[in-house]
Protein backbone atom coordinates (compact mmCIF):
# COMPACT_ATOMS: atom_id res chain seq x y z
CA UNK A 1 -16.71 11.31 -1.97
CA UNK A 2 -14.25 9.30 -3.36
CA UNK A 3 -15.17 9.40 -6.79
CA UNK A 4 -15.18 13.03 -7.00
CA UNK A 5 -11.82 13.50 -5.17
CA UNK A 6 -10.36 11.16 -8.11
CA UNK A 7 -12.38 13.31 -10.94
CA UNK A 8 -10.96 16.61 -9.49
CA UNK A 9 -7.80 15.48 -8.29
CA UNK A 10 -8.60 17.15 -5.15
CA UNK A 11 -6.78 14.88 -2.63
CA UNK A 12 -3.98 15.88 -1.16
CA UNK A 13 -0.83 14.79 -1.37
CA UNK A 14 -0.44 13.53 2.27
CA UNK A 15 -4.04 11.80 1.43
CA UNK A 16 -2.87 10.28 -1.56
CA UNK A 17 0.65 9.22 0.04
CA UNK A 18 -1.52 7.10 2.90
CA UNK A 19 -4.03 5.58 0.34
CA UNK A 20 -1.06 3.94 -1.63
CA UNK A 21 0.57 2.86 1.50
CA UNK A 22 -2.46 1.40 2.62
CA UNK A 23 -3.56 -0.47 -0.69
CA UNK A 24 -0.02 -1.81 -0.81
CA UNK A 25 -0.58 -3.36 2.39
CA UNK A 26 -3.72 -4.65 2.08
CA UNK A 27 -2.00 -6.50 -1.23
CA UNK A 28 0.18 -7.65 0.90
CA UNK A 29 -1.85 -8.38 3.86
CA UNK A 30 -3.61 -10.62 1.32
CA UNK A 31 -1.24 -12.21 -0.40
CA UNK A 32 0.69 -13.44 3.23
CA UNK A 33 -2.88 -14.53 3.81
CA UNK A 34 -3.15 -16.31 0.56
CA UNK A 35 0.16 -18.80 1.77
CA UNK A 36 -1.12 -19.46 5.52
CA UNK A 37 -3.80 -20.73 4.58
CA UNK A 38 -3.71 -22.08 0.78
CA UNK A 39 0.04 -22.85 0.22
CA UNK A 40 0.60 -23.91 4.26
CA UNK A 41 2.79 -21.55 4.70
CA UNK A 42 3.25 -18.63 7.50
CA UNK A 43 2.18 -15.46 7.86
CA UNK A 44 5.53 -13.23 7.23
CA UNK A 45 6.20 -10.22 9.44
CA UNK A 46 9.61 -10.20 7.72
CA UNK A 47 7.96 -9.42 4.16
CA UNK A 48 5.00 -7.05 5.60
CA UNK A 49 8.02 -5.07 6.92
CA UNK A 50 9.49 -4.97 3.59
CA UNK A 51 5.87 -4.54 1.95
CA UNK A 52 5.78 -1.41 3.97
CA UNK A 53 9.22 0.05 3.45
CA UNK A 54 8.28 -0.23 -0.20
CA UNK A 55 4.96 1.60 -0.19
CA UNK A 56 6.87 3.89 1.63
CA UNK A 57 9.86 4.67 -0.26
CA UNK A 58 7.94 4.59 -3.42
CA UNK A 59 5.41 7.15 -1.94
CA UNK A 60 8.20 9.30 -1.86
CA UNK A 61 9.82 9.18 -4.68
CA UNK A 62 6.57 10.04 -6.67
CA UNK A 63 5.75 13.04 -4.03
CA UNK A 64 9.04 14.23 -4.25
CA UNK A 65 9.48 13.94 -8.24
CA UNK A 66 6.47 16.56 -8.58
């Protein structure tokens, strides 16, 4: 299903708007894994909050620029 909703370019907007947010948080997500446990670091709340404020702004600037 999602192949052929990338082929036809037959997902909406709205759809496409929560995929990206929710790639770029995964990304994220994985990356403040990465430093907890490989660099020793902590998990960041502070930088998913900005990882999310990014998807998000960027997700509107390309739906709006259409």
């Amino acid at each position: 299903m999602v192949n052929s909703a990338v082929k036809t370019g037959s997902r909406s907007d709205g759809a496409s708007a929560v995929a990206g947010v929710a790639v770029t948080l995964a990304l994220g997500a994985g990356k403040e894994g990465y430093d907890k446990k490989v660099k020793k670091k902590f998990f960041s709340i502070k930088d998913m909050v900005w990882n999310l404020l990014g998807a998000v702004t960027g997700s509107l600037i390309v739906n709006t620029a259409d």
